[in-house]
C-alpha atoms as a PDB file:
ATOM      1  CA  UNK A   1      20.906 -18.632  -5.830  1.00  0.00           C
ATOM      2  CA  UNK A   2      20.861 -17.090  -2.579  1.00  0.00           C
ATOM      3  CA  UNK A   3      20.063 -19.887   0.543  1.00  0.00           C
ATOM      4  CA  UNK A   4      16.968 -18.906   2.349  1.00  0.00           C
ATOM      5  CA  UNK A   5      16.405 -17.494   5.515  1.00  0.00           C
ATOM      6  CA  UNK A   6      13.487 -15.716   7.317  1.00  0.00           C
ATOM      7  CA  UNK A   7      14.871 -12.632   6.742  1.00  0.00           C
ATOM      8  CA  UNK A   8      14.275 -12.622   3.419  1.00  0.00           C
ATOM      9  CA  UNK A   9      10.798 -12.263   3.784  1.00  0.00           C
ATOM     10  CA  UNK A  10      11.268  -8.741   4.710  1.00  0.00           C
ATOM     11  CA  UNK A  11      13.389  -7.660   2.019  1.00  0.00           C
ATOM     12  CA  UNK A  12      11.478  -6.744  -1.453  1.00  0.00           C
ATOM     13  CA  UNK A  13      14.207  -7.383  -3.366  1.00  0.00           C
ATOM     14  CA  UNK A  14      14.238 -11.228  -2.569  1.00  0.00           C
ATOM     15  CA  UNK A  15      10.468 -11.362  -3.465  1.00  0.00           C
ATOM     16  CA  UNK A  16      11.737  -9.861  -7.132  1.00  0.00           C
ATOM     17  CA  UNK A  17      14.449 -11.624  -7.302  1.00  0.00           C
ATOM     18  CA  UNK A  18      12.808 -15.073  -7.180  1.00  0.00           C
ATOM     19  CA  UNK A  19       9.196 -14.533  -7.895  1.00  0.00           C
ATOM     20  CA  UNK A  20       9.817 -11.677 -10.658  1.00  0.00           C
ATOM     21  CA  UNK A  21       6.261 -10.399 -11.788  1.00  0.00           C
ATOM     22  CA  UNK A  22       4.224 -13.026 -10.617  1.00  0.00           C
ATOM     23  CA  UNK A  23       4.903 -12.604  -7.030  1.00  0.00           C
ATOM     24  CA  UNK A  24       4.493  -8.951  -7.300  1.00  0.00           C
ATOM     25  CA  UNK A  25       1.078  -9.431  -9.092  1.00  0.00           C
ATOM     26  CA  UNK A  26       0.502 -11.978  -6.772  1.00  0.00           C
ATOM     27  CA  UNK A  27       1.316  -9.460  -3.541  1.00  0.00           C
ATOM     28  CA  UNK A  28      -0.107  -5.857  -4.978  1.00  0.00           C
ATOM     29  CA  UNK A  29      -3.377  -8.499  -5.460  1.00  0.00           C
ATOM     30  CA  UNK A  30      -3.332  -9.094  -2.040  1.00  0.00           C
ATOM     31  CA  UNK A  31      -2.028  -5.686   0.054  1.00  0.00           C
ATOM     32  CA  UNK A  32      -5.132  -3.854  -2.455  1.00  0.00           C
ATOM     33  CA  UNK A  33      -8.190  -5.409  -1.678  1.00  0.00           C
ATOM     34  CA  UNK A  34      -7.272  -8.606   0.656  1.00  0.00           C
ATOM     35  CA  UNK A  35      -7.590  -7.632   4.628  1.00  0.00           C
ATOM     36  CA  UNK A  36      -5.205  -9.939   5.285  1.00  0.00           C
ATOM     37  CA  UNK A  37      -2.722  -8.096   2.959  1.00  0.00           C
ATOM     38  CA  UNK A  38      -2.048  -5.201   5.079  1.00  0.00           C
ATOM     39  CA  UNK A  39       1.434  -6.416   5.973  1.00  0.00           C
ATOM     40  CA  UNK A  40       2.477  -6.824   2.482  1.00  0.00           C
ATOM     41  CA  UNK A  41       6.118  -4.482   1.033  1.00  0.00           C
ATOM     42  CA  UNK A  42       4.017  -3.240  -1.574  1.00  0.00           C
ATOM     43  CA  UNK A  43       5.453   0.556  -2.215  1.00  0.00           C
ATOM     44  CA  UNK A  44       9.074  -0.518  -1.145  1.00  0.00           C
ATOM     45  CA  UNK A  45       8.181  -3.591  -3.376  1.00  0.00           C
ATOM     46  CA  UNK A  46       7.276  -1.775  -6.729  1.00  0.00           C
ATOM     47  CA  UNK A  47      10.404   0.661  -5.995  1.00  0.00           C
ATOM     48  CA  UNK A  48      12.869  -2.046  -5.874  1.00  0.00           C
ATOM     49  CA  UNK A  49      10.821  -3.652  -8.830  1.00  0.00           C
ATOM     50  CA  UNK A  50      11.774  -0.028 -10.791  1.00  0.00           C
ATOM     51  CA  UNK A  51      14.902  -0.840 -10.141  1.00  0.00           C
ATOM     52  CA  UNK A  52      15.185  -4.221 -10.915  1.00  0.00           C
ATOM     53  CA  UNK A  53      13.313  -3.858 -14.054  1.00  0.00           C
ATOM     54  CA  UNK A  54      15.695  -5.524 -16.496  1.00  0.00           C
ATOM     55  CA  UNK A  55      15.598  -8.831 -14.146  1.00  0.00           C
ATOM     56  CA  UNK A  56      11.310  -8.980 -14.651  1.00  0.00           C
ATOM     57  CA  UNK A  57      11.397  -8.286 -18.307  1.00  0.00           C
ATOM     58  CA  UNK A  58      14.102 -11.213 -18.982  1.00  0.00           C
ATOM     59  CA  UNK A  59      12.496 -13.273 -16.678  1.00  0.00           C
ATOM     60  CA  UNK A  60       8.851 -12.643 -17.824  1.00  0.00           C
ATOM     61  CA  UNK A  61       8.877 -13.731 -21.441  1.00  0.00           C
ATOM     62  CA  UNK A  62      10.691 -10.370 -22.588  1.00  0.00           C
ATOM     63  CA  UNK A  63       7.498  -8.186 -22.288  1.00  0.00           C
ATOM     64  CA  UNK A  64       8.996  -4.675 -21.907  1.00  0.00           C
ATOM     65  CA  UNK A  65       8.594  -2.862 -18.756  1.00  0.00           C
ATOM     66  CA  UNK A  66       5.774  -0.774 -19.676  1.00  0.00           C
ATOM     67  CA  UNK A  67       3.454  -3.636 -20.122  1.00  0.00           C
ATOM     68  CA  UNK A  68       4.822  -5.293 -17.054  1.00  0.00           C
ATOM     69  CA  UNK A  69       3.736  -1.943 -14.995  1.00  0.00           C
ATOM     70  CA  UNK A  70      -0.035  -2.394 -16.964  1.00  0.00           C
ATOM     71  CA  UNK A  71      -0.507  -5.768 -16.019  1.00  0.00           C
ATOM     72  CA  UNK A  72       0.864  -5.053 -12.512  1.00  0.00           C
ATOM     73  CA  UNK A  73      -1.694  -1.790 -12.387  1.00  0.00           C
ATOM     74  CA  UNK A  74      -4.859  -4.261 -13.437  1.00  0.00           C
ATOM     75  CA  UNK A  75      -3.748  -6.723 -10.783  1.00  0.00           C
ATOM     76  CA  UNK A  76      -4.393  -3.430  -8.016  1.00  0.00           C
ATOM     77  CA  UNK A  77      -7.467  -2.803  -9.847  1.00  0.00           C
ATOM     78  CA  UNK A  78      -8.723  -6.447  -9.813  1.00  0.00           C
ATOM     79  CA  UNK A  79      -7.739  -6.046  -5.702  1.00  0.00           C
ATOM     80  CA  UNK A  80      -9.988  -3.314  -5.010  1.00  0.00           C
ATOM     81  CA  UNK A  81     -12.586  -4.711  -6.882  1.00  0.00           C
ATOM     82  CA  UNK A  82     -12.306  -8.301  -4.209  1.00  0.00           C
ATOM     83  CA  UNK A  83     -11.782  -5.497  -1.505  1.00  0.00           C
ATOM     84  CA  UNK A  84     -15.418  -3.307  -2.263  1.00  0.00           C
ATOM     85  CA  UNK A  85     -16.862  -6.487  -3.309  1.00  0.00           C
ATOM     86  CA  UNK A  86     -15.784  -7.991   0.251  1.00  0.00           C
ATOM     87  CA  UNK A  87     -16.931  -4.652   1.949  1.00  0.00           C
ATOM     88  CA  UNK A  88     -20.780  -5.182   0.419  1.00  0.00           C
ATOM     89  CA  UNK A  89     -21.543  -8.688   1.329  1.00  0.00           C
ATOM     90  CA  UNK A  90     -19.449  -8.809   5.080  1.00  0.00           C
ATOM     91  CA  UNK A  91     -17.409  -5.796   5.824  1.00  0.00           C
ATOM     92  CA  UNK A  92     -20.163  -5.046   8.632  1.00  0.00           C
ATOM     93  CA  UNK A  93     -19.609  -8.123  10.511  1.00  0.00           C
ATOM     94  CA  UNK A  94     -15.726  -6.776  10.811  1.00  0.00           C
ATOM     95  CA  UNK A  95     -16.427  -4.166  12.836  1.00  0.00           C
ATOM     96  CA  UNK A  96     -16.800  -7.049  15.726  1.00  0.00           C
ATOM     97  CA  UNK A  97     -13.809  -9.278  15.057  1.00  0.00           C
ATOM     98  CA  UNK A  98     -10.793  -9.925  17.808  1.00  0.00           C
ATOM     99  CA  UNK A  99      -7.379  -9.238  16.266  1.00  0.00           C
ATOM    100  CA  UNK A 100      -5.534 -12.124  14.660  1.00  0.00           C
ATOM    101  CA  UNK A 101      -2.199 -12.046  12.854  1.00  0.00           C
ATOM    102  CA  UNK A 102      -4.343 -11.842   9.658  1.00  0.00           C
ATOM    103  CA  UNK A 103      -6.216  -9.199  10.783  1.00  0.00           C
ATOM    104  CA  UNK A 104      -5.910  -5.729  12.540  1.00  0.00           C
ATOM    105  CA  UNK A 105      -9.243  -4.219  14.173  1.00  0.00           C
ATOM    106  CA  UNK A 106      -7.063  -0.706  14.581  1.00  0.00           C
ATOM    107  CA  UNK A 107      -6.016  -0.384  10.442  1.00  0.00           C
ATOM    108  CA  UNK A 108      -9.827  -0.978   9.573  1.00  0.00           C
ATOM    109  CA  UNK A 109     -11.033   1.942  12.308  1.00  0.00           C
ATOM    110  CA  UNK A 110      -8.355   3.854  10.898  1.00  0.00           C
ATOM    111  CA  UNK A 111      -9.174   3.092   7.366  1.00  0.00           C
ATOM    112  CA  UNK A 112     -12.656   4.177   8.227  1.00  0.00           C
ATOM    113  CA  UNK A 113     -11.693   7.439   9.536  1.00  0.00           C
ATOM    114  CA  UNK A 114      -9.588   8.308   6.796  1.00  0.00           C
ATOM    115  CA  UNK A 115     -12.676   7.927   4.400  1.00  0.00           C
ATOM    116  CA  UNK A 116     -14.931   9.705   6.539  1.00  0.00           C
ATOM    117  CA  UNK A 117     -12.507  12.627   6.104  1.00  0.00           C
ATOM    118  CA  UNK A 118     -11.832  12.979   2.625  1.00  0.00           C
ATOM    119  CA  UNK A 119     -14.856  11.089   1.117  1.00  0.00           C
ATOM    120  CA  UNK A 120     -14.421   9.446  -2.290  1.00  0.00           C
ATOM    121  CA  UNK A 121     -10.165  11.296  -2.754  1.00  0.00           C
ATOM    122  CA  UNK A 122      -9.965   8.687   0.126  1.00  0.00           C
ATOM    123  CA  UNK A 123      -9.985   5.723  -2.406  1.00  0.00           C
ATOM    124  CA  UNK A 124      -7.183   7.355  -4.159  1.00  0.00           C
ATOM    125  CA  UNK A 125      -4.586   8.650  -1.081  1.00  0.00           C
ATOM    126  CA  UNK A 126      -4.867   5.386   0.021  1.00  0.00           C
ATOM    127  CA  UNK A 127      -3.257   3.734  -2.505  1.00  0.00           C
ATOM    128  CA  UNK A 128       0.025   5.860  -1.062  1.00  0.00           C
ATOM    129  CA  UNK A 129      -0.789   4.769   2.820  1.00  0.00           C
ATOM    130  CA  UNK A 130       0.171   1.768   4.019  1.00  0.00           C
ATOM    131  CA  UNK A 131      -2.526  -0.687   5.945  1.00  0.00           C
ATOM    132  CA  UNK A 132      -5.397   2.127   4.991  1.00  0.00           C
ATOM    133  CA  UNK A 133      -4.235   1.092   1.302  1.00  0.00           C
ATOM    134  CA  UNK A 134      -5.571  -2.712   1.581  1.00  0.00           C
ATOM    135  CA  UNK A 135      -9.181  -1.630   4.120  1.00  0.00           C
ATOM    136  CA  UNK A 136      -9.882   1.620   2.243  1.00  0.00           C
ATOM    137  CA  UNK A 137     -11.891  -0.627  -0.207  1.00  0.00           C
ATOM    138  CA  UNK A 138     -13.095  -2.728   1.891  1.00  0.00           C
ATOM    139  CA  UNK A 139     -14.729   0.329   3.931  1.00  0.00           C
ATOM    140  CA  UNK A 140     -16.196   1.929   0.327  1.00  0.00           C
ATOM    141  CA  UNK A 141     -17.982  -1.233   0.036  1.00  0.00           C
ATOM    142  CA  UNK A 142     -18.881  -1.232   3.498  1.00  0.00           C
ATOM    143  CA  UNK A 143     -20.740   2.439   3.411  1.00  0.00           C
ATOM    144  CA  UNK A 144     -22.113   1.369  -0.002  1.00  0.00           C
ATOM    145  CA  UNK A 145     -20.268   4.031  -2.408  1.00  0.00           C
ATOM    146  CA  UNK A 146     -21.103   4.380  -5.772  1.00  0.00           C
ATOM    147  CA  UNK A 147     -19.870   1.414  -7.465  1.00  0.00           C
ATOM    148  CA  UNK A 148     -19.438   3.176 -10.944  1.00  0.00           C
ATOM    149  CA  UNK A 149     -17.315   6.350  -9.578  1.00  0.00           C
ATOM    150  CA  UNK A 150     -15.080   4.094  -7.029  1.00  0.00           C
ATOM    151  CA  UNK A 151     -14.390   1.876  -9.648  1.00  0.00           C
ATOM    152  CA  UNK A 152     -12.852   5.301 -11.656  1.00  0.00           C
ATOM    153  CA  UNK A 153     -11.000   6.385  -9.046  1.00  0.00           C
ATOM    154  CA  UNK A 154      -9.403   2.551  -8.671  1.00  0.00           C
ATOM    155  CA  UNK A 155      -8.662   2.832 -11.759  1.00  0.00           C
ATOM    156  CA  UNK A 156      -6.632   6.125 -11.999  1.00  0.00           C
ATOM    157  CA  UNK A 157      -5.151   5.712  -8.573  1.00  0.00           C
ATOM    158  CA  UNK A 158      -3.931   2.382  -9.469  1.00  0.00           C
ATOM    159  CA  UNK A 159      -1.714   3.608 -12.392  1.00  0.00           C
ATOM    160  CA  UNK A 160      -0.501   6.564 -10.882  1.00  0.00           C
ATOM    161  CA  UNK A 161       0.845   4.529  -7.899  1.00  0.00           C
ATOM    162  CA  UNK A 162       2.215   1.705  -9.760  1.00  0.00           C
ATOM    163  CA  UNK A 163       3.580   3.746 -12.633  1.00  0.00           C
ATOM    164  CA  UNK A 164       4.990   6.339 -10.498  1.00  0.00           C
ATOM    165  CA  UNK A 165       6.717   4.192  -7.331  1.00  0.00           C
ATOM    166  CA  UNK A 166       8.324   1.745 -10.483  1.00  0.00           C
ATOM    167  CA  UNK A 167       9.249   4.759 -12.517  1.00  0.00           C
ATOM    168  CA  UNK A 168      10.894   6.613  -9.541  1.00  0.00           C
ATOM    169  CA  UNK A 169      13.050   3.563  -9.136  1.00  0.00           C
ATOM    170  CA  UNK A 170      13.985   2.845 -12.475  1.00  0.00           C
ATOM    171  CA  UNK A 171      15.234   6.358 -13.317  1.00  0.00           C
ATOM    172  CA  UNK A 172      15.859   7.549  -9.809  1.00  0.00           C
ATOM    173  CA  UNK A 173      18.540   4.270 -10.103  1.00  0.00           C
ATOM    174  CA  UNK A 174      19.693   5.866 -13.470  1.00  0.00           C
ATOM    175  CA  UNK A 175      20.507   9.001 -12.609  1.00  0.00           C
ATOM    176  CA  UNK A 176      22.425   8.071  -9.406  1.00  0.00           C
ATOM    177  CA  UNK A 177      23.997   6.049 -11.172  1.00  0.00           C
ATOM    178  CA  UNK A 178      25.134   7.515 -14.366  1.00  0.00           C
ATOM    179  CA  UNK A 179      25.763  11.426 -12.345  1.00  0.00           C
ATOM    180  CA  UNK A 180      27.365  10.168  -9.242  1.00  0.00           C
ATOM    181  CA  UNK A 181      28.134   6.333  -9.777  1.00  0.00           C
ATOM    182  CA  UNK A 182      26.210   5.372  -6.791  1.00  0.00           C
ATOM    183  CA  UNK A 183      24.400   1.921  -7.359  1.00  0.00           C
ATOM    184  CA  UNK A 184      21.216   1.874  -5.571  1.00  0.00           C
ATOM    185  CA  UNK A 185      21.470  -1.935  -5.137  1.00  0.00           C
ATOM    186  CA  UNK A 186      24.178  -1.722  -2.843  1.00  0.00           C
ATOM    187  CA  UNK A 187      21.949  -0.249  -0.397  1.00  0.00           C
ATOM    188  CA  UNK A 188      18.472  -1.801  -0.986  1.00  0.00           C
ATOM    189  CA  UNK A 189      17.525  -2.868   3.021  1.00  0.00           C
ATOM    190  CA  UNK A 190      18.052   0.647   4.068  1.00  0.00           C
ATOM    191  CA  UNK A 191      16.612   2.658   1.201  1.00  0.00           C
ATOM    192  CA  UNK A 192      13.637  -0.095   1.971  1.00  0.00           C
ATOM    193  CA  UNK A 193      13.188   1.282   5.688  1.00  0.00           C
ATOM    194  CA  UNK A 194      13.273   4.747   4.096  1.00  0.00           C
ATOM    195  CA  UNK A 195      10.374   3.955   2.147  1.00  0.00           C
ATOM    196  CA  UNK A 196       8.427   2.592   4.867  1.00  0.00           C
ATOM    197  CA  UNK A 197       8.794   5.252   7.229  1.00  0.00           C
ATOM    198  CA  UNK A 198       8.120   8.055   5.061  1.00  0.00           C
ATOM    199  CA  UNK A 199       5.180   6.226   3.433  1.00  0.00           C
ATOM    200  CA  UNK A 200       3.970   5.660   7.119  1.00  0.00           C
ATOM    201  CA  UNK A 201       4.979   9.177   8.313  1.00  0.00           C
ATOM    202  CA  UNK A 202       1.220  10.388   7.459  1.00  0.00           C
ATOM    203  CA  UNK A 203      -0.567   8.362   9.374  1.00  0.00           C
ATOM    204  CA  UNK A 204       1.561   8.506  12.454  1.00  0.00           C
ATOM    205  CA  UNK A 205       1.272  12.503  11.984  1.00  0.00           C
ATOM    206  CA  UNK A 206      -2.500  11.489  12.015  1.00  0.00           C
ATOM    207  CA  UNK A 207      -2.778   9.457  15.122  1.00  0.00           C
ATOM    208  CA  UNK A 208      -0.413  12.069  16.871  1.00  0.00           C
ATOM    209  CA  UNK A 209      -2.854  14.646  15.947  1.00  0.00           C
ATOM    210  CA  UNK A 210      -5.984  12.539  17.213  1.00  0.00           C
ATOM    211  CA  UNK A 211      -4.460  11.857  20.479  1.00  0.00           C
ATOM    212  CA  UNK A 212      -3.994  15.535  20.865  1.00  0.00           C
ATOM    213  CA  UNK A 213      -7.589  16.512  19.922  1.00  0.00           C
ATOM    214  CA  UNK A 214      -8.200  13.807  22.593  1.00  0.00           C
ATOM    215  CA  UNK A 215      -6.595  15.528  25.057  1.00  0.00           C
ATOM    216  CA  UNK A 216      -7.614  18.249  24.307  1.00  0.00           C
ATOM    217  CA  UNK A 217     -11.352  17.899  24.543  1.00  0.00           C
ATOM    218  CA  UNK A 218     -10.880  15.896  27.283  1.00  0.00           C
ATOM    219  CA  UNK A 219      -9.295  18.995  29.535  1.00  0.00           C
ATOM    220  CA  UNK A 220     -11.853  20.903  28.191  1.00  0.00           C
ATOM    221  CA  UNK A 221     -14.511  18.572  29.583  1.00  0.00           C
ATOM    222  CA  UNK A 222     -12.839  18.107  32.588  1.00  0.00           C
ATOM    223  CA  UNK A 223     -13.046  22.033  33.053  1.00  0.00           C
ATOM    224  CA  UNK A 224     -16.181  22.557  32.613  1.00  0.00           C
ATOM    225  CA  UNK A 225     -17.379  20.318  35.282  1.00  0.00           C
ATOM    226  CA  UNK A 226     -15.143  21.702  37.274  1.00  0.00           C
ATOM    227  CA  UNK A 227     -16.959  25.156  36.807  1.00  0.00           C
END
């Protein structure tokens, strides 16, 4: 067993490696419906789960992978739920909090934004978007949506993202390595900040685009009290 250090904490694989599917229940729980889960791995964390599969079915009383990826799907599911159910009762309130490690005032106005632009397909990009993925719930329960059709789209959304960033590993690992003998584990902690800044690519595009708009109307402002 590897000795621990801090740095650990930022690599995915460690998480698999010595919590197997209960820590990854335990975070995809969290970084789904928890606001204090926004910092949580958890697209690099279900890749490197792909392709670590064989290591959570043996140590997970030998369920295969497919029913690891189910019960892994329900825990999202279960998040959102906490997350809308969270939004109803004090979500409000949020709106006036200070930032605190636990908590980011920017990710919810983002969050918030992001629904107001697509509406309900909001509950469902999220779950590919980091930090809108965790308050994107919290923010349908704040606005009072539906609770019958966001609980549908938690549900599809859920499987798609955990079925498809676990499959991509698994067989994205296979291929590599059966066509090319290149073993994807040899290069986990950089294919991990690949992940991140891809996933986070869209919402930096979006912020970049805001500030512009900004500008924008700002010079336009400015001009016509200058006229």
């Amino acid at each position: 067993m590897t000795e621990f250090d801090w740095h650990s904490l930022l690599q995915p694989q460690w998480y698999v490696a010595h919590g197997g599917v209960w820590i990854i229940l335990l975070i995809v729980f969290a970084e789904t419906g928890l606001f204090m889960g926004f910092f949580l791995p958890g697209d690099s964390l279900l890749f490197v789960a792909g392709i670590m599969w064989r290591e959570l079915e043996a140590g997970f009383f030998n369920i295969p992978f497919v029913g690891i990826m189910v019960l892994i799907s329900v825990a999202a599911i279960l998040g959102n739920q906490v997350g809308y159910w969270f939004g109803r009762k004090i979500g409000p309130a949020m709106y006036s909090w200070k930032d605190r490690w636990y908590f980011k005032q920017k990710y919810l106005q983002q969050a918030r934004v992001f629904y107001e632009e697509h509406g309900a397909g909001a509950i469902f990009l999220a779950r590919f978007l980091p930090f809108v993925r965790t308050f994107a719930p919290i923010v349908a329960g704040i606005v009072r949506m539906d609770k019958k059709k966001f609980s549908a789209i938690s549900f599809i959304s859920a499987f798609v993202w955990v079925f498809s960033m676990m499959l991509l590993g698994r067989y994205l690992h296979k291929f590599l390595l059966d066509q090319y003998g290149y073993d994807l584990t040899h290069d986990l902690e950089l294919i991990v900040v690949g992940i991140i800044l891809i996933s986070v690519l869209p919402i930096i595009y979006k912020m970049i685009q805001n500030k512009l708009k900004e500008r924008k109307e700002g010079q336009a402002a400015d001009n016509t009290n200058v006229e």
